[in-house]
PDB file of N, CA and C in Angstrom:
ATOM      1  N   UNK A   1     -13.604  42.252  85.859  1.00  0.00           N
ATOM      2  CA  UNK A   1     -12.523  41.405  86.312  1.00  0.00           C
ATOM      3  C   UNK A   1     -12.700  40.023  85.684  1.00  0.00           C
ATOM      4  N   UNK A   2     -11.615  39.716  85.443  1.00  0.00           N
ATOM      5  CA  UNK A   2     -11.721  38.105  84.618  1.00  0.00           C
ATOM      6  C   UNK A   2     -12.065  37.164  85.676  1.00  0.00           C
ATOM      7  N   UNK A   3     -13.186  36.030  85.178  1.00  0.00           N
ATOM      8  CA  UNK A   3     -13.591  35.075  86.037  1.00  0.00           C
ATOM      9  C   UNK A   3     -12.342  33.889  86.625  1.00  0.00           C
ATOM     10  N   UNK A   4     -11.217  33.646  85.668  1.00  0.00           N
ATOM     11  CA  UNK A   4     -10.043  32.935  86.202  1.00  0.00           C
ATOM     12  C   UNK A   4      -9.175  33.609  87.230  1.00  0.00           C
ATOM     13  N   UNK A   5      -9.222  34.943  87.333  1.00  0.00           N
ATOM     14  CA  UNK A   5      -8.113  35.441  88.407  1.00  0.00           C
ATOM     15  C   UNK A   5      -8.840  35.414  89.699  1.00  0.00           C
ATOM     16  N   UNK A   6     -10.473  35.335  90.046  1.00  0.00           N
ATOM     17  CA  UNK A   6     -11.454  35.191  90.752  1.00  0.00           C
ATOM     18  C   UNK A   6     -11.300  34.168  91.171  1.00  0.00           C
ATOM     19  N   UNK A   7     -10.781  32.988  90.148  1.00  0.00           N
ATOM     20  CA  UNK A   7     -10.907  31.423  90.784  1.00  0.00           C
ATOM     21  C   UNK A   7      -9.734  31.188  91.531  1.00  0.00           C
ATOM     22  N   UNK A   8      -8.537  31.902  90.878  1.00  0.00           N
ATOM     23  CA  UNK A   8      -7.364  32.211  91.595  1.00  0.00           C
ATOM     24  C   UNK A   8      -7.260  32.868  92.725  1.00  0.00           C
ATOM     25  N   UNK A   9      -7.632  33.955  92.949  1.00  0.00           N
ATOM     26  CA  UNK A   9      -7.940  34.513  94.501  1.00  0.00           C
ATOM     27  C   UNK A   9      -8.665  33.266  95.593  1.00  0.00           C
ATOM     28  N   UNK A  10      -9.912  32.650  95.005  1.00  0.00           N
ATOM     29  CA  UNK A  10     -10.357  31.566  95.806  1.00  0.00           C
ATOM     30  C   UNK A  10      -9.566  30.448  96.048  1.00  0.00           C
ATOM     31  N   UNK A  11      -8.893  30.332  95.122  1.00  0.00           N
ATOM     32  CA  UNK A  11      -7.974  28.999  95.237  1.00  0.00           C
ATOM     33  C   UNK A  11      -6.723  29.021  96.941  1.00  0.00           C
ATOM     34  N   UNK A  12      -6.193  30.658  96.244  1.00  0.00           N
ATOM     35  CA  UNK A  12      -5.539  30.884  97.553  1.00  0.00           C
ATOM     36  C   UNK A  12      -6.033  30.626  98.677  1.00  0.00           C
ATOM     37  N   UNK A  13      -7.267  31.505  98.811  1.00  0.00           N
ATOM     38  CA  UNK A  13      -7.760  31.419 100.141  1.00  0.00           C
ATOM     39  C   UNK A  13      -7.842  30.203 100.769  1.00  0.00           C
ATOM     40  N   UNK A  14      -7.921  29.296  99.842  1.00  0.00           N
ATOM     41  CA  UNK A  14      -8.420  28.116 100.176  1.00  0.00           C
ATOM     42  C   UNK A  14      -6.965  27.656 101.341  1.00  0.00           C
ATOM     43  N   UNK A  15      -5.922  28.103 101.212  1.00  0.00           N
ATOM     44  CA  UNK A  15      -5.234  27.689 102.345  1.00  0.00           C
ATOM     45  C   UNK A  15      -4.859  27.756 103.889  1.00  0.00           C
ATOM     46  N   UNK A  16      -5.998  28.731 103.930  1.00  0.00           N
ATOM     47  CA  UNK A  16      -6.331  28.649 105.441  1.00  0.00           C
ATOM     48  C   UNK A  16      -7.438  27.477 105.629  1.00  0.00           C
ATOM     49  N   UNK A  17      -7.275  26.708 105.231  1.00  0.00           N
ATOM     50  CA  UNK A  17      -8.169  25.370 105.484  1.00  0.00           C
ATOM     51  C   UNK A  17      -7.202  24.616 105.955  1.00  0.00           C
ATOM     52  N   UNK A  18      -6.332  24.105 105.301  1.00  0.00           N
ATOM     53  CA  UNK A  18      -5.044  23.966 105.611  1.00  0.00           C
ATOM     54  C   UNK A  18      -4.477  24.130 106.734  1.00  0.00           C
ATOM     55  N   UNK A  19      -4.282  25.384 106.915  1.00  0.00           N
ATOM     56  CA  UNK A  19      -3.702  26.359 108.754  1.00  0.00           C
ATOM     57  C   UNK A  19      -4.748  25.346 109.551  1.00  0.00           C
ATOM     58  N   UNK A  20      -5.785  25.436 109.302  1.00  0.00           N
ATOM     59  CA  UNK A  20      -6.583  25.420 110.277  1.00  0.00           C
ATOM     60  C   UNK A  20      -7.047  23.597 110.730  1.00  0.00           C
ATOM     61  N   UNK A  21      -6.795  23.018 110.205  1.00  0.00           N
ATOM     62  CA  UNK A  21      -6.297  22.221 110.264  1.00  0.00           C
ATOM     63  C   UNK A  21      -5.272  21.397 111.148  1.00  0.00           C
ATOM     64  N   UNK A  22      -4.052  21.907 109.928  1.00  0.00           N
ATOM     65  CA  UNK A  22      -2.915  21.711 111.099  1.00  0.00           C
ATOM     66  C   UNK A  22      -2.499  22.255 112.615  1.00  0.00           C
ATOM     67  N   UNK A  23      -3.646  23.228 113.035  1.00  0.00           N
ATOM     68  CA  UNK A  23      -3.600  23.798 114.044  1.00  0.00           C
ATOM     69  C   UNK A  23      -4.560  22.936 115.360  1.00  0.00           C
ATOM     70  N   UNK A  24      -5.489  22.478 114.309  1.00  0.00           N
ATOM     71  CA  UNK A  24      -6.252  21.228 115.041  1.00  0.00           C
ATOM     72  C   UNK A  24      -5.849  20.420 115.838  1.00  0.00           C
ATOM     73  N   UNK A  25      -4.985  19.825 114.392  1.00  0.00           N
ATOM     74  CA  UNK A  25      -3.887  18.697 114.654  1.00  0.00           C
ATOM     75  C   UNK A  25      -2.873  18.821 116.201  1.00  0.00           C
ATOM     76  N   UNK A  26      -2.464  20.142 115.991  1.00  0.00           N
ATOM     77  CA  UNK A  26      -1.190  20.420 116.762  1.00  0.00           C
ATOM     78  C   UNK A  26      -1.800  20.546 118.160  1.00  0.00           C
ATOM     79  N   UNK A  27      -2.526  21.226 118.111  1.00  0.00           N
ATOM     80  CA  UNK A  27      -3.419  21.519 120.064  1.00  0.00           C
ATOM     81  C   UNK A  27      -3.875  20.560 120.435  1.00  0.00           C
ATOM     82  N   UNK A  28      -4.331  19.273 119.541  1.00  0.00           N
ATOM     83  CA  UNK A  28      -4.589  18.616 120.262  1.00  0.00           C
ATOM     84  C   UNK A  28      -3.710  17.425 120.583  1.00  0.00           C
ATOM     85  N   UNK A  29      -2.741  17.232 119.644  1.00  0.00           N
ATOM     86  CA  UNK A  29      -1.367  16.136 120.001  1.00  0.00           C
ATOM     87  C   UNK A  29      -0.724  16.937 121.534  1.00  0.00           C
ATOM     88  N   UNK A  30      -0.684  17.822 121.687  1.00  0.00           N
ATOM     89  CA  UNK A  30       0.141  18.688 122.494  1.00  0.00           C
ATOM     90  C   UNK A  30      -0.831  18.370 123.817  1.00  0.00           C
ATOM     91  N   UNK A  31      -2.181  18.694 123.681  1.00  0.00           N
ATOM     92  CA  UNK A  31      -3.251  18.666 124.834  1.00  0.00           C
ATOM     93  C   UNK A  31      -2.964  17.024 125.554  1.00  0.00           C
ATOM     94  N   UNK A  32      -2.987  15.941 124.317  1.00  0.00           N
ATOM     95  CA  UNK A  32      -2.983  14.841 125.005  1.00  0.00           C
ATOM     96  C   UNK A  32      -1.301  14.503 125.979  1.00  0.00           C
ATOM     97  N   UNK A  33      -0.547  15.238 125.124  1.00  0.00           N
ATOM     98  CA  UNK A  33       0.857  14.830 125.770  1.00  0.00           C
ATOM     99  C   UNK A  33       0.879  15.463 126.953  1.00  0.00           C
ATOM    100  N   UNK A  34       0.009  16.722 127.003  1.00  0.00           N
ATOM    101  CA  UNK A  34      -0.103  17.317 128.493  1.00  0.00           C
ATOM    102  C   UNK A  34      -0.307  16.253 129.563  1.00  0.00           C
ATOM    103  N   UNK A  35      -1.754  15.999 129.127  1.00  0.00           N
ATOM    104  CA  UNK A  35      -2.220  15.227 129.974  1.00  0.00           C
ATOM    105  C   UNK A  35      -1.505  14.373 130.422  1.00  0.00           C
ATOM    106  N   UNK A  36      -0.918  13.496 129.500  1.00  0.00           N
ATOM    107  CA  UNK A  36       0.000  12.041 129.913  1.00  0.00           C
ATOM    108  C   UNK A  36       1.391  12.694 130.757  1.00  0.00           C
ATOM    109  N   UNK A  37       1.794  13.941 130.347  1.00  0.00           N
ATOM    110  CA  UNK A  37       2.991  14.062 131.561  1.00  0.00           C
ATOM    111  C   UNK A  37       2.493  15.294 131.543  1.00  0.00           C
ATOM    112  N   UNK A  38       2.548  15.763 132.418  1.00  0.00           N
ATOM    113  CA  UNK A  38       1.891  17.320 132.967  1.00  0.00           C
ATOM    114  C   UNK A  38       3.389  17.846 133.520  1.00  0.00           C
ATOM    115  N   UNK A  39       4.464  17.062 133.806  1.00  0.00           N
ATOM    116  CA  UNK A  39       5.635  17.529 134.062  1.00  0.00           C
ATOM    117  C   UNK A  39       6.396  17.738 132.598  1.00  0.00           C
ATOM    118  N   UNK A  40       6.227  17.233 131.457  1.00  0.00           N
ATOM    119  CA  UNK A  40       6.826  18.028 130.415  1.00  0.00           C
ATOM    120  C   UNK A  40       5.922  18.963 129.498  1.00  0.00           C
ATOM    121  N   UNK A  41       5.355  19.874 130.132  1.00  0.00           N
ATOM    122  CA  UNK A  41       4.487  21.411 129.442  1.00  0.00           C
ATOM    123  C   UNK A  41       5.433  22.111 129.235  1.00  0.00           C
ATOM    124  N   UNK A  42       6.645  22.298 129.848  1.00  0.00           N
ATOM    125  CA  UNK A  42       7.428  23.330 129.756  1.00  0.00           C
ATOM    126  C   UNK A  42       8.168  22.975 128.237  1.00  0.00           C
ATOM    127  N   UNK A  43       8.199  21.702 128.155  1.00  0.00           N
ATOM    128  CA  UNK A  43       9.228  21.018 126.661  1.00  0.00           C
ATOM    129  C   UNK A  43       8.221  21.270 125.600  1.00  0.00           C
ATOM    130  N   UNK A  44       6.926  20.825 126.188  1.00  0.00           N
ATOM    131  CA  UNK A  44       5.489  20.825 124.751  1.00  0.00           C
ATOM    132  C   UNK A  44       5.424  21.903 124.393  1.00  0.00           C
ATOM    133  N   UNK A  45       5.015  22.717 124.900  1.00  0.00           N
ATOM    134  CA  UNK A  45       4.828  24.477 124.476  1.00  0.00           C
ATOM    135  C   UNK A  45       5.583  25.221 123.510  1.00  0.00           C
ATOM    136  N   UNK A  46       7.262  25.105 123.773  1.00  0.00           N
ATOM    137  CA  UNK A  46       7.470  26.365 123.124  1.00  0.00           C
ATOM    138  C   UNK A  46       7.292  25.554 121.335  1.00  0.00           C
ATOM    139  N   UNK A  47       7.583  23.914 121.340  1.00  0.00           N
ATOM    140  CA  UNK A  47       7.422  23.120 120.251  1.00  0.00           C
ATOM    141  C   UNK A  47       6.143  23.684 119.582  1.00  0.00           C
ATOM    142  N   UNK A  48       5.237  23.348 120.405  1.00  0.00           N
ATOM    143  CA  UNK A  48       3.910  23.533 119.859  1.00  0.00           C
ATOM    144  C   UNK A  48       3.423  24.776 119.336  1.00  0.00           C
ATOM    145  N   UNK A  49       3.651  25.893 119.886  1.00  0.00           N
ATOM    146  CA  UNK A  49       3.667  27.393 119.574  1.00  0.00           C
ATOM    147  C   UNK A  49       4.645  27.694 117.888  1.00  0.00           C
ATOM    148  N   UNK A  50       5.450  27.042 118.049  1.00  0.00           N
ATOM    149  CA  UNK A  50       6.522  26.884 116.793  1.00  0.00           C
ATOM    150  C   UNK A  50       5.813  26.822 115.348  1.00  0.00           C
ATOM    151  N   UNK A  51       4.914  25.068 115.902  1.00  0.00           N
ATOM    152  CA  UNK A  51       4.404  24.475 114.709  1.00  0.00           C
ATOM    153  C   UNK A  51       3.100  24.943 114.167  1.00  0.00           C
ATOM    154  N   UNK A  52       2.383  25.953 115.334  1.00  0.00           N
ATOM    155  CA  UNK A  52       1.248  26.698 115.031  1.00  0.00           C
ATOM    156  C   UNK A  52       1.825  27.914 114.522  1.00  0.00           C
ATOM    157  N   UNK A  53       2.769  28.732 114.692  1.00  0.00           N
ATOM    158  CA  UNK A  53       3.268  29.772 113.852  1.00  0.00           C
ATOM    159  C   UNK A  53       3.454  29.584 112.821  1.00  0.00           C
ATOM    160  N   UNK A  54       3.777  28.255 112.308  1.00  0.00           N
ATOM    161  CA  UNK A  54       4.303  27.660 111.181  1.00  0.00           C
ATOM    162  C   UNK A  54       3.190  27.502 109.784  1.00  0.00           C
ATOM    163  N   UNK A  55       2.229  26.913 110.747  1.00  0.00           N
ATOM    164  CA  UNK A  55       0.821  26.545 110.140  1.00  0.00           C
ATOM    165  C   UNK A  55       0.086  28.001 109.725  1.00  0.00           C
ATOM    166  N   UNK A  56       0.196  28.686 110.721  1.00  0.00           N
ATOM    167  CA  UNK A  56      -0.624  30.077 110.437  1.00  0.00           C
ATOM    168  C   UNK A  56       0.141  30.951 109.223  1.00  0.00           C
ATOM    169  N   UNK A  57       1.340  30.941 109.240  1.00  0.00           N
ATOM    170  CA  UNK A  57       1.707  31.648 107.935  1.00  0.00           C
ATOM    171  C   UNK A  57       1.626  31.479 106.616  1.00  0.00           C
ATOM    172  N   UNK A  58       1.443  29.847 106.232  1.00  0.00           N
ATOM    173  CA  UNK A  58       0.734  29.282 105.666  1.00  0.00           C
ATOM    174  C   UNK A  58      -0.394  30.162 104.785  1.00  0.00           C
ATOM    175  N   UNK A  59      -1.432  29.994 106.129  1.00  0.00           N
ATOM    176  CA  UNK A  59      -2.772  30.889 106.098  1.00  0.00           C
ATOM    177  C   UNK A  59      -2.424  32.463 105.215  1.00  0.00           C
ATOM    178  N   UNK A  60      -1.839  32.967 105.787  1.00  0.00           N
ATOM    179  CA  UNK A  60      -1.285  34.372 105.912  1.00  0.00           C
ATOM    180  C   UNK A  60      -0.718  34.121 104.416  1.00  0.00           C
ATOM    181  N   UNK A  61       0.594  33.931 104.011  1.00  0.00           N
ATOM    182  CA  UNK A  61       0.589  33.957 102.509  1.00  0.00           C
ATOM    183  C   UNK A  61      -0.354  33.436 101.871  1.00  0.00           C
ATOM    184  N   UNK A  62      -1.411  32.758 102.243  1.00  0.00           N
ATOM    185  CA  UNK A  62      -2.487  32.350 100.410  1.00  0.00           C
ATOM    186  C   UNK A  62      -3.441  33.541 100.819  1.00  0.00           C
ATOM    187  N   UNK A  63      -3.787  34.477 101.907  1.00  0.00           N
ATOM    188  CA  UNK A  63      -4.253  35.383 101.798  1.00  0.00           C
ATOM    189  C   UNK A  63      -4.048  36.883 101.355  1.00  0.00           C
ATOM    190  N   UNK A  64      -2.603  36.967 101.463  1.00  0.00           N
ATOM    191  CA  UNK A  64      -2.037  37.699 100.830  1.00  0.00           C
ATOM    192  C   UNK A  64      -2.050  37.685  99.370  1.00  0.00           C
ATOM    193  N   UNK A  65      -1.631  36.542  99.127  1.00  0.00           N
ATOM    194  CA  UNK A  65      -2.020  36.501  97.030  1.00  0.00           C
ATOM    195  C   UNK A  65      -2.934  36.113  96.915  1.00  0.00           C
ATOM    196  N   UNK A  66      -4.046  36.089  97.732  1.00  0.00           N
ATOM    197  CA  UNK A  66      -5.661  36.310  97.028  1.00  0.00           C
ATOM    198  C   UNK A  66      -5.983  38.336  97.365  1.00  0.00           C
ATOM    199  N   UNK A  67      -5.377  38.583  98.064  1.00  0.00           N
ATOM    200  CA  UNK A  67      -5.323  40.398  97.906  1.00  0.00           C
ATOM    201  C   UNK A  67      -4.510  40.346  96.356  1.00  0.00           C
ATOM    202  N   UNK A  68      -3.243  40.141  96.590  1.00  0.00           N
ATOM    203  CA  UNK A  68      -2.925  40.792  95.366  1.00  0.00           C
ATOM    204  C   UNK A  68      -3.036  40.465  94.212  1.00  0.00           C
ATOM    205  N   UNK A  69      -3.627  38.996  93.911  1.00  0.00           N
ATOM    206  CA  UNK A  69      -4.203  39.059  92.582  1.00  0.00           C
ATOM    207  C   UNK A  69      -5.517  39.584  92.447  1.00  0.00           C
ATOM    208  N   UNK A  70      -6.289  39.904  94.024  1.00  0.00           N
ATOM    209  CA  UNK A  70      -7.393  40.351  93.080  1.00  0.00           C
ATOM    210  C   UNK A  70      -7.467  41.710  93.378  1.00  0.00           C
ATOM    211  N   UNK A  71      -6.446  42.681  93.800  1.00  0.00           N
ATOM    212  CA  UNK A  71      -5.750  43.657  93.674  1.00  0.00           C
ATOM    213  C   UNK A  71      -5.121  44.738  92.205  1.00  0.00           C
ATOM    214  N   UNK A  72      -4.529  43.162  91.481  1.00  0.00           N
ATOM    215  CA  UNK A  72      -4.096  43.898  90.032  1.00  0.00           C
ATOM    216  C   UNK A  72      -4.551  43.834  89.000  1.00  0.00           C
ATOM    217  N   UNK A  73      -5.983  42.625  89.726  1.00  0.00           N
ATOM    218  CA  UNK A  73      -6.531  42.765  88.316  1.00  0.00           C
ATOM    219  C   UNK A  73      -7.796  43.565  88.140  1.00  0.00           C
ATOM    220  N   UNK A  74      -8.244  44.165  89.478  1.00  0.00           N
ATOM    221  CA  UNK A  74      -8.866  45.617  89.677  1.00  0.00           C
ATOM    222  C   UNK A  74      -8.963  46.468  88.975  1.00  0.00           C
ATOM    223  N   UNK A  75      -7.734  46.743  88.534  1.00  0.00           N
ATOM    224  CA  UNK A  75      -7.101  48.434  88.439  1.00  0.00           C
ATOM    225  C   UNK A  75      -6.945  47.945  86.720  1.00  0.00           C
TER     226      UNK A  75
END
């Protein structure tokens, strides 16, 4: 397997650093707004759930094209 499509698979991956991250970010902006009004959880949540779905797919496609490039250049 060529050593550049290797660096390419890693490169992808590299974007669940990213996800993970912004997922940081998000639980804990959300945690503090809890705290400060505990009467708007019902408004924070479905927001927050949104922007972590958002973040995680992220993740999910650079892992996907680190499968399939290092998938085709396998074979």
């Amino acid at each position: 397997m060529n050593l550049i499509h290797l660096i390419g698979a890693g490169i992808a991956v590299i974007a669940g650093i990213g996800a993970g991250i912004g997922i940081g970010i998000a639980t804990g902006g959300a945690s503090q707004a809890i705290s400060r009004q505990p009467d708007a959880f019902g408004k924070i949540m479905p927001v927050f759930f949104l922007g972590v779905a958002l973040a995680e797919a992220t993740a999910i496609y650079g892992f996907v094209m680190a499968i399939l490039i290092w998938t085709t250049q396998s074979s």
